[in-house]
Structure formats: C-alpha cells, structure tokens
C-alpha atoms as a PDB file:
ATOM      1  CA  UNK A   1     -37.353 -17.477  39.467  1.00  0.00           C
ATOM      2  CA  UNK A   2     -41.305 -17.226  40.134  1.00  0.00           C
ATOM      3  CA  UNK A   3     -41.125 -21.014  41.404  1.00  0.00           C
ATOM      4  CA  UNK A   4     -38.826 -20.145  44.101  1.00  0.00           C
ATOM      5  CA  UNK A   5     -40.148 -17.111  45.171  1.00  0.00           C
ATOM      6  CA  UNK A   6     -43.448 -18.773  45.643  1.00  0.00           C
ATOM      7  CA  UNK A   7     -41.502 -21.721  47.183  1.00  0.00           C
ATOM      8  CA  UNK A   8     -40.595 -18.692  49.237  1.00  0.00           C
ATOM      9  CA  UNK A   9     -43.775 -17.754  50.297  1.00  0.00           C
ATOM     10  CA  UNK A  10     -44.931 -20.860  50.959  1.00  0.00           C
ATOM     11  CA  UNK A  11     -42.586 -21.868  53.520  1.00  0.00           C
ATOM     12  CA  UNK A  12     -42.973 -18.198  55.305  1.00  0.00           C
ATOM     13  CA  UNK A  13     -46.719 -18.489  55.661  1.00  0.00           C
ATOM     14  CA  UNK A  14     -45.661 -22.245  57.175  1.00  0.00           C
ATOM     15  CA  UNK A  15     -43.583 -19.782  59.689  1.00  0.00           C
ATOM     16  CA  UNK A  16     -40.657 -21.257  57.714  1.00  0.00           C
ATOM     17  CA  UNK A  17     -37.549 -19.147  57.918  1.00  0.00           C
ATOM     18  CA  UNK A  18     -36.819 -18.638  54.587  1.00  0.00           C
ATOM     19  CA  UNK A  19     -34.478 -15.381  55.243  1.00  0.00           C
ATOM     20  CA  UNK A  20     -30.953 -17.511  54.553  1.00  0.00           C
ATOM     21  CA  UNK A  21     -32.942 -18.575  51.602  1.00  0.00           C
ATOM     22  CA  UNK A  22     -34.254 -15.596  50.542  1.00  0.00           C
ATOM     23  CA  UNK A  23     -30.495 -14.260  50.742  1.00  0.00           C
ATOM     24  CA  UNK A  24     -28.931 -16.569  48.656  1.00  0.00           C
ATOM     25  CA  UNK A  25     -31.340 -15.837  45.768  1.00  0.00           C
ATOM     26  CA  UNK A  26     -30.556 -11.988  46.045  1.00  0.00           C
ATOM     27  CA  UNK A  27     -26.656 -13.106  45.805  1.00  0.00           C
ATOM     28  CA  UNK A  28     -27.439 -15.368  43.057  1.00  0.00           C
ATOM     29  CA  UNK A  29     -29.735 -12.943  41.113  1.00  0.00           C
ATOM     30  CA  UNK A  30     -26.688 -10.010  41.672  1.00  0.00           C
ATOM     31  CA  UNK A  31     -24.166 -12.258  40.408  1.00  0.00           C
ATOM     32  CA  UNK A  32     -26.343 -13.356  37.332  1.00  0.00           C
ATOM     33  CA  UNK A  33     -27.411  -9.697  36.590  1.00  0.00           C
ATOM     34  CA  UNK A  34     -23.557  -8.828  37.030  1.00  0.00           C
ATOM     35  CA  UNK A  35     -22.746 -11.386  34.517  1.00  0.00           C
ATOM     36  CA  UNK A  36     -25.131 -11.077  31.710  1.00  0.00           C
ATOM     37  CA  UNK A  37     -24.926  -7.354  32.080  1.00  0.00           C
ATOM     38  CA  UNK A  38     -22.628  -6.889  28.802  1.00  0.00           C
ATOM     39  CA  UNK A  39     -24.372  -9.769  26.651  1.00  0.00           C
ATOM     40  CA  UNK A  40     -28.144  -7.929  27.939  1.00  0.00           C
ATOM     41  CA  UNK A  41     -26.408  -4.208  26.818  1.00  0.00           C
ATOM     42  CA  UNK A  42     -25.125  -5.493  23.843  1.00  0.00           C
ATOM     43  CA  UNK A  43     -28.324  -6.817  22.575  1.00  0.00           C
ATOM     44  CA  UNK A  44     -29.768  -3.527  23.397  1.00  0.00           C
ATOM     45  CA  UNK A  45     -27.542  -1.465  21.448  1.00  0.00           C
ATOM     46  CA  UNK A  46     -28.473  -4.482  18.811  1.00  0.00           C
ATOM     47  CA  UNK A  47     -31.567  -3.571  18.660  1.00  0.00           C
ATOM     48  CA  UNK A  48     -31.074   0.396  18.677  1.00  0.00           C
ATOM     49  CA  UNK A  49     -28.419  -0.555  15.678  1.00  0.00           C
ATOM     50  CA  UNK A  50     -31.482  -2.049  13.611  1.00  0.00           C
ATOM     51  CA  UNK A  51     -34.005   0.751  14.958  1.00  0.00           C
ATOM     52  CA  UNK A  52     -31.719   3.939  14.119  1.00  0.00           C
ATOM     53  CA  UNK A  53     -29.926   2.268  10.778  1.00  0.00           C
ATOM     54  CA  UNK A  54     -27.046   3.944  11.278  1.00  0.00           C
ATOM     55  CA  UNK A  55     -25.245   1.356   8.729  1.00  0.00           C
ATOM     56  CA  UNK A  56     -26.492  -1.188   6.956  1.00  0.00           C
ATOM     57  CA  UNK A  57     -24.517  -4.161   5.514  1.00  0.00           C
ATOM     58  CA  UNK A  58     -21.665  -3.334   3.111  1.00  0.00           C
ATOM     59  CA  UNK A  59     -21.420  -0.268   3.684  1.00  0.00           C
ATOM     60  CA  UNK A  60     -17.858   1.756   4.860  1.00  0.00           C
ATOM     61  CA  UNK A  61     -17.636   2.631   7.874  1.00  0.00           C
ATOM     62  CA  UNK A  62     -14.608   3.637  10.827  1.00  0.00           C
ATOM     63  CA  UNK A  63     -15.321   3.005  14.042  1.00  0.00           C
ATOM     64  CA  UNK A  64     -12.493   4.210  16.723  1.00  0.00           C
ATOM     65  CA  UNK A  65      -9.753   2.339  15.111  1.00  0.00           C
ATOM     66  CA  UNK A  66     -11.303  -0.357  13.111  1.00  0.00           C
ATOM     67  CA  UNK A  67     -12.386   0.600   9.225  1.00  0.00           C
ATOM     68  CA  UNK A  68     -13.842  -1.589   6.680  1.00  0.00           C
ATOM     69  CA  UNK A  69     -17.040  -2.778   5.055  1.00  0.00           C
ATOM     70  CA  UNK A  70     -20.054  -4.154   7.728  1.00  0.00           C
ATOM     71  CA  UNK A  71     -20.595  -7.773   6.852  1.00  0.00           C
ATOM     72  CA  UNK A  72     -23.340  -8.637   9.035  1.00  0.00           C
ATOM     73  CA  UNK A  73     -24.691  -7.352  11.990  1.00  0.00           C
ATOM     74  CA  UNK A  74     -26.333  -9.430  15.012  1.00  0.00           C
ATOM     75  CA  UNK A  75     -27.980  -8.779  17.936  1.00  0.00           C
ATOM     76  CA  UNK A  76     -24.446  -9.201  19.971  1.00  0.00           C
ATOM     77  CA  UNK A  77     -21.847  -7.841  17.640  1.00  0.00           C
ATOM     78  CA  UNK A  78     -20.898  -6.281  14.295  1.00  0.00           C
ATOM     79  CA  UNK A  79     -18.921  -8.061  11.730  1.00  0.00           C
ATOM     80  CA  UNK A  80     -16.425  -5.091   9.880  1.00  0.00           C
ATOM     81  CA  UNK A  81     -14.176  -6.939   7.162  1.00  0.00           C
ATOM     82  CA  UNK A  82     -11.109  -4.360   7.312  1.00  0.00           C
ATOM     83  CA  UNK A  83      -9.356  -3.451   3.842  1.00  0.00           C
ATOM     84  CA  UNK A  84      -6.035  -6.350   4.824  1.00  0.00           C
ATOM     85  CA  UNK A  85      -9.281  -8.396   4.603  1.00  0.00           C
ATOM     86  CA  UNK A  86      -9.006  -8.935   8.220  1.00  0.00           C
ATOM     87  CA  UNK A  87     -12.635  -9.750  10.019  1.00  0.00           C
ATOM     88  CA  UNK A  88     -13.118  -7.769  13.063  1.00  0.00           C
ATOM     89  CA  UNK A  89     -15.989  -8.216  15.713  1.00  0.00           C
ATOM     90  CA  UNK A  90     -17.262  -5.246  17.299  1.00  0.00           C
ATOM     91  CA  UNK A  91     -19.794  -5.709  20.689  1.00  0.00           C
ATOM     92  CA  UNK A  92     -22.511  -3.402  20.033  1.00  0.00           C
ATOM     93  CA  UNK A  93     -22.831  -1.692  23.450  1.00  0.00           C
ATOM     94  CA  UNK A  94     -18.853   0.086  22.084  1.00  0.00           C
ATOM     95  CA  UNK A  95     -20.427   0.909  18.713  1.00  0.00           C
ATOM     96  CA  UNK A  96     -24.086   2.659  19.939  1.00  0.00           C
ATOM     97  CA  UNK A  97     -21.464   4.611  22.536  1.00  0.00           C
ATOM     98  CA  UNK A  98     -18.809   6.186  20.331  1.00  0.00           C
ATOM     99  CA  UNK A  99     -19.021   8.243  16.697  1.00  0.00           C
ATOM    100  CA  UNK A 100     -19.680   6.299  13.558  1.00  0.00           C
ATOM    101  CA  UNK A 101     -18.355   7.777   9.977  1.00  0.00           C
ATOM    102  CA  UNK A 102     -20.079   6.097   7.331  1.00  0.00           C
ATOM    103  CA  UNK A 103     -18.336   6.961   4.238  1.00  0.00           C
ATOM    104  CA  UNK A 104     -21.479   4.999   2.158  1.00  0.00           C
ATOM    105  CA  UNK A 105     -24.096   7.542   3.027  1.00  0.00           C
ATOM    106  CA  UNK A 106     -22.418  10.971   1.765  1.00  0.00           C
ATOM    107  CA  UNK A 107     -24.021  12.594  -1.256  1.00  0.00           C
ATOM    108  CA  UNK A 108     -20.009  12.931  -3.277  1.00  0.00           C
ATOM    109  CA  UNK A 109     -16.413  12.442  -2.375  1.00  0.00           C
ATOM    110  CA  UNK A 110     -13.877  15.793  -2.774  1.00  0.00           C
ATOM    111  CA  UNK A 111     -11.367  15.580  -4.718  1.00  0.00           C
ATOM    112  CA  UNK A 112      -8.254  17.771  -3.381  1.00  0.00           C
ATOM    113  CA  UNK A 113      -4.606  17.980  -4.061  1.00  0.00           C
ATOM    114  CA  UNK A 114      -2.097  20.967  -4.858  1.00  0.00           C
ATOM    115  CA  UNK A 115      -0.483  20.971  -8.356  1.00  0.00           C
ATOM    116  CA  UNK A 116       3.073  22.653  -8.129  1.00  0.00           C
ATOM    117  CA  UNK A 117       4.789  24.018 -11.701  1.00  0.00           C
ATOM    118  CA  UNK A 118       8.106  24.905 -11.960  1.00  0.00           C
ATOM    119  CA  UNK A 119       9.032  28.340 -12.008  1.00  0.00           C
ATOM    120  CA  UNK A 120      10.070  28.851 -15.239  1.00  0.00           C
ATOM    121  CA  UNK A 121       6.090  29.119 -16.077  1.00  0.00           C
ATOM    122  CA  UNK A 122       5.190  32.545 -17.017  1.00  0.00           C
ATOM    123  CA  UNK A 123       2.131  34.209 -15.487  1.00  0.00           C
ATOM    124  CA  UNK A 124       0.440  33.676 -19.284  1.00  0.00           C
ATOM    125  CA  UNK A 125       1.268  30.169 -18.831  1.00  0.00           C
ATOM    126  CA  UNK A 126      -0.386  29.960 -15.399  1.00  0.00           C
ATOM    127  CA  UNK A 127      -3.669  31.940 -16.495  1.00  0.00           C
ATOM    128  CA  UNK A 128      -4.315  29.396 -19.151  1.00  0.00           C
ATOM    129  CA  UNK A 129      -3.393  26.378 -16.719  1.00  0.00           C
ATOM    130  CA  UNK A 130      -5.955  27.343 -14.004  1.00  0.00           C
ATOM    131  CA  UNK A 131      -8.880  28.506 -16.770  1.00  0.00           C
ATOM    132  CA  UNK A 132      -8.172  25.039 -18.853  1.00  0.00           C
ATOM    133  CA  UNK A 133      -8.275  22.924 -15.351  1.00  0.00           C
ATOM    134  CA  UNK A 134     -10.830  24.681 -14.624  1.00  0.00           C
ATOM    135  CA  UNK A 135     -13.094  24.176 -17.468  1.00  0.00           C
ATOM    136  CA  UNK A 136     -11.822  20.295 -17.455  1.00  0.00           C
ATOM    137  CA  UNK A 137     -13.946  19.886 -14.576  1.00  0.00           C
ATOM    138  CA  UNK A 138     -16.841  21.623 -15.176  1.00  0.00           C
ATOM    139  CA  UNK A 139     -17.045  19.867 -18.349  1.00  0.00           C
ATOM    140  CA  UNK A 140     -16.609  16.616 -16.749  1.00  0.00           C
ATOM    141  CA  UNK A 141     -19.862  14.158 -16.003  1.00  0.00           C
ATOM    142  CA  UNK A 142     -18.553  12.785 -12.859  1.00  0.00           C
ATOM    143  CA  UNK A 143     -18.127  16.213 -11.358  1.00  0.00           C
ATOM    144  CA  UNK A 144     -19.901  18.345  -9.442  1.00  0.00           C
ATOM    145  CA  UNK A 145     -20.018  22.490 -10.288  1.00  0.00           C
ATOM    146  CA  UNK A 146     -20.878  22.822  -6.872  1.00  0.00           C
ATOM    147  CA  UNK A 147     -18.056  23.667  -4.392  1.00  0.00           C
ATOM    148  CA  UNK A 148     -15.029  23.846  -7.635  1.00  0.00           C
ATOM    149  CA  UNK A 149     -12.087  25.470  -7.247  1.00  0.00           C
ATOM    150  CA  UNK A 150      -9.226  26.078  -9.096  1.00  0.00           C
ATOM    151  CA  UNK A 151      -6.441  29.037  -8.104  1.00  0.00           C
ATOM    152  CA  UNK A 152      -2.899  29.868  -7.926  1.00  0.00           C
ATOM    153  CA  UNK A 153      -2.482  30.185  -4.262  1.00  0.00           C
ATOM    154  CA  UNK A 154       1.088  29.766  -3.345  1.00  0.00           C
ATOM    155  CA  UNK A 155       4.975  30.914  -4.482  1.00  0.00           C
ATOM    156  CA  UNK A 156       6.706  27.469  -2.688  1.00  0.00           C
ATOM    157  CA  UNK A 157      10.375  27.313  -2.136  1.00  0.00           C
ATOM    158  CA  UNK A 158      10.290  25.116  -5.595  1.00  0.00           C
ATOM    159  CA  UNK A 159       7.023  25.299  -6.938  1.00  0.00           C
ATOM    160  CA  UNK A 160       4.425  27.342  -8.076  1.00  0.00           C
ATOM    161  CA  UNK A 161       1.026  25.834  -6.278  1.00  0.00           C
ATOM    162  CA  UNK A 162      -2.505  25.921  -7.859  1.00  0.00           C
ATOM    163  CA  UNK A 163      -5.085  24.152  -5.384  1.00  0.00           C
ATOM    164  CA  UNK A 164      -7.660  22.153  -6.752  1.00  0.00           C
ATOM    165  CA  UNK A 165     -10.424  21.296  -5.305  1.00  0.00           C
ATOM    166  CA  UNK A 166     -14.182  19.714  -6.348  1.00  0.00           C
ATOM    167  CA  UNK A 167     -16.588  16.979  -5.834  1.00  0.00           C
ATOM    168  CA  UNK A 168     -17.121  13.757  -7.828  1.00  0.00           C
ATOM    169  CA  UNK A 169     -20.707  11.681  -7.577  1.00  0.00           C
ATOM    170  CA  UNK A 170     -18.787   8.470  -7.313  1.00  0.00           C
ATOM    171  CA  UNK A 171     -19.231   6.993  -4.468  1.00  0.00           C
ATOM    172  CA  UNK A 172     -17.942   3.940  -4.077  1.00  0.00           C
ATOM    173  CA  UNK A 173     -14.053   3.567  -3.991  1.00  0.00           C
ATOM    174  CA  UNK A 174     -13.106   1.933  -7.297  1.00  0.00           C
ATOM    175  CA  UNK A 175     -15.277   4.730  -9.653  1.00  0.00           C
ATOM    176  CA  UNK A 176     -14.015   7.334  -7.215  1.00  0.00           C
ATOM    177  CA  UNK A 177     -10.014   6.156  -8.152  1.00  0.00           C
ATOM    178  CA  UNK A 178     -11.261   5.627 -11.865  1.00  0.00           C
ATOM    179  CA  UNK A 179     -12.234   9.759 -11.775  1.00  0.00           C
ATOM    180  CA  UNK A 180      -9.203  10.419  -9.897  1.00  0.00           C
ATOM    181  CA  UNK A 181      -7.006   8.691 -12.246  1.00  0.00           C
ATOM    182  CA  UNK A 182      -8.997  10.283 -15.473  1.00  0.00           C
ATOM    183  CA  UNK A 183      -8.699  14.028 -14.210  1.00  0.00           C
ATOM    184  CA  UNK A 184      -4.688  13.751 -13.494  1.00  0.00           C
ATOM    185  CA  UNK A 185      -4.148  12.154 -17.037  1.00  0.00           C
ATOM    186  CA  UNK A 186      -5.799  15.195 -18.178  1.00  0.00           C
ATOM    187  CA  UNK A 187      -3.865  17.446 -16.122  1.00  0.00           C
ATOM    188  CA  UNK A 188      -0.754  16.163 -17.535  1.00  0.00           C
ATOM    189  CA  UNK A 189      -1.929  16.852 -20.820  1.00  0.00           C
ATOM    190  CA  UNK A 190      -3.019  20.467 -20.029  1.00  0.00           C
ATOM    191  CA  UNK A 191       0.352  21.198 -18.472  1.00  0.00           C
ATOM    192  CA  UNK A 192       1.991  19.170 -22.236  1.00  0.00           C
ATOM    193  CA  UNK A 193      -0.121  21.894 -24.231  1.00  0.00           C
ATOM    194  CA  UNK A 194       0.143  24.827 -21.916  1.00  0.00           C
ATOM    195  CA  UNK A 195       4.369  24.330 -22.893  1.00  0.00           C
ATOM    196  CA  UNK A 196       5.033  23.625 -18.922  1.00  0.00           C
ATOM    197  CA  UNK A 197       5.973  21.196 -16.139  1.00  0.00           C
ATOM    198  CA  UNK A 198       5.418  19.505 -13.120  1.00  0.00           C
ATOM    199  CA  UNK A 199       7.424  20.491 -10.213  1.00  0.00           C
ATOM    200  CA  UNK A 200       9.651  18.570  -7.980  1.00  0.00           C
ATOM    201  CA  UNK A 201      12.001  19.459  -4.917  1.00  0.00           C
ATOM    202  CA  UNK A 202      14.962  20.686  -6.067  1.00  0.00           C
ATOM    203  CA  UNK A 203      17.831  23.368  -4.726  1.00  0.00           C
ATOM    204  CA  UNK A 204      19.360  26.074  -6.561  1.00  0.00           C
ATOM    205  CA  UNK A 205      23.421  26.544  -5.905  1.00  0.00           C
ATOM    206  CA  UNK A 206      24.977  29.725  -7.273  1.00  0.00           C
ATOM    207  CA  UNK A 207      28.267  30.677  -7.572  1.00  0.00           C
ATOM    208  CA  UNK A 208      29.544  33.835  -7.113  1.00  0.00           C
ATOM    209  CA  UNK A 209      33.249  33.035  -8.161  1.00  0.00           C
ATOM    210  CA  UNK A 210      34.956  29.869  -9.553  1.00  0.00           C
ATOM    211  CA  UNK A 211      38.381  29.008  -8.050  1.00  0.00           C
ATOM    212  CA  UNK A 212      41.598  29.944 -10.266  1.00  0.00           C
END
C-alpha cells in the first residue's frame, strides 16, 4: 500500500494524473476493509477474550443457545464441545457481544426440589421429617450451612410439600449428581423411619350411595 501511494506521488509531481488511479485504490481499499471487517473484529474480540478471561478452556459455559465445555479458543473463534458431544464454533466478535454464564466459576451449586408426603402423615410425622432433613444436611460435608432450608410450605391437591433447598461445594457435574444422589437415598430413609411416604398424583372418588 505505501509503494503505490508513493508510486502515486511520484507520477503527480511528474504532473501525472494519477486521480483515476488514486480512485481505484480508495475502491479497492473499501472493498478490502469491507471484507476483512469480520475476520479483523473477530480477532479483536480474540484478543479481549484472552485479556478479560472470561473462560478459560474446559470450563462450562452457555452462550445464546450453544452450551458445553470450551475446548480451545483462537484468535478467530471458540471451540464449545456441547453435551451430544457435538463441536460447535463460535466467531468471537458474537461471544465478546452477548452474556456469557460460566457455570465453572461459581463458588457452589443449589440444590432445590419439593418433597410431597401423602396425607395420611400426621403433623408429628411432618415435624420430625423437616428437623431430621434438616439436620441431614447440616451434618453433611458436601454441604453448605449457608443459605439451608427446609419447611413445610404447601397443602397440594395430593401432597403435602416441604421445600428443600441448600448449597453443595461440588462443582463439577459428576460430584454434584454423586451429592444429589446421596441426599435423596437418605431422604428415603428418613421418610422409612419417620413411618411415612412419598406422594404421587392420585384422585379421591367418593360415593355417596351405591346402586340397589
């Protein structure tokens, strides 16, 4: 580009004119700029990726519709290997311009799900159900005391609802299902002791008077 702009010059101090010539290299430097304006914002947001370290590789993150764990990130794109195990190349430029969640950089996960009884339990029954969950979890390692809760909260059309909710330290997926998995196994031996059972949909007919 500096060779023909001083081949430019050249011919204009030779009272050369150069204007046609001059023309066609604005044209040609518009169309180039046009065309390399992705690839040259792209490697931008590359390099604001590696700056800011908003991910790293391997960890989980969504971004828009595409979630999975960041194999390898260049200056271009972002490789995400979804969870089918399909690999998915994002341009930088759409990831530096839209909200990241990065599942690998939070502190715990929550644990939260409602545990309905059937309503044959007695309110004795559900006192000791909520106190035993609840001291299950503080007593657990992989539990946090911070943000627990345990508590009958609801009279369903076929339950009887406690909410429980807390936070494990596991972070990655597998120890975080391993927890999971540990907790409800203890649950269902809580509700075994307690002399009490897990709920399920059901409908109550009654009949005021059988036929003759």
């Amino acid at each position: 580009m500096l060779i023909l702009l001083g081949i430019a010059s050249l011919l204009g101090a030779w009272n050369i004119n150069v204007s046609g010539f001059v023309a066609g290299l604005s044209i040609g430097g518009l169309a180039f700029s046009l065309a390399a304006k992705d690839s040259l914002s792209n490697i931008f947001a590359g390099l604001v990726i590696l700056v800011d370290k908003p991910f790293k590789v391997g960890d989980w993150i969504i971004c828009r519709d595409v979630e999975g764990t960041v194999e390898k990130i260049d200056f271009r794109s972002t490789s995400v290997r979804t969870f089918p195990q399909a690999l998915v190349y994002i341009p930088n430029s759409i990831i530096t311009n839209t909200s990241i969640v990065n599942y690998s950089n939070r502190a715990s996960r929550r644990i939260n799900f409602t545990l309905g009884v059937t309503y044959d339990t007695t309110p004795d029954q559900m006192n000791q159900l909520v106190e035993k969950i609840r001291t299950l979890l503080l007593n657990d390692k992989d539990v946090l005391n911070e943000g627990l809760s345990v508590a009958f909260t609801n009279m369903n059309s076929s339950s009887l609802d406690i909410d429980i909710i807390c936070f494990t330290t596991c972070k990655d997926y597998g120890s975080f299902v391993k927890v999971k998995e540990r907790v409800n196994l203890n649950i269902m031996n809580i509700l075994k002791e307690v002399g009490t059972s897990a709920a399920f949909p059901s409908t109550s007919v009654y009949v005021e008077k059988l036929p003759k």
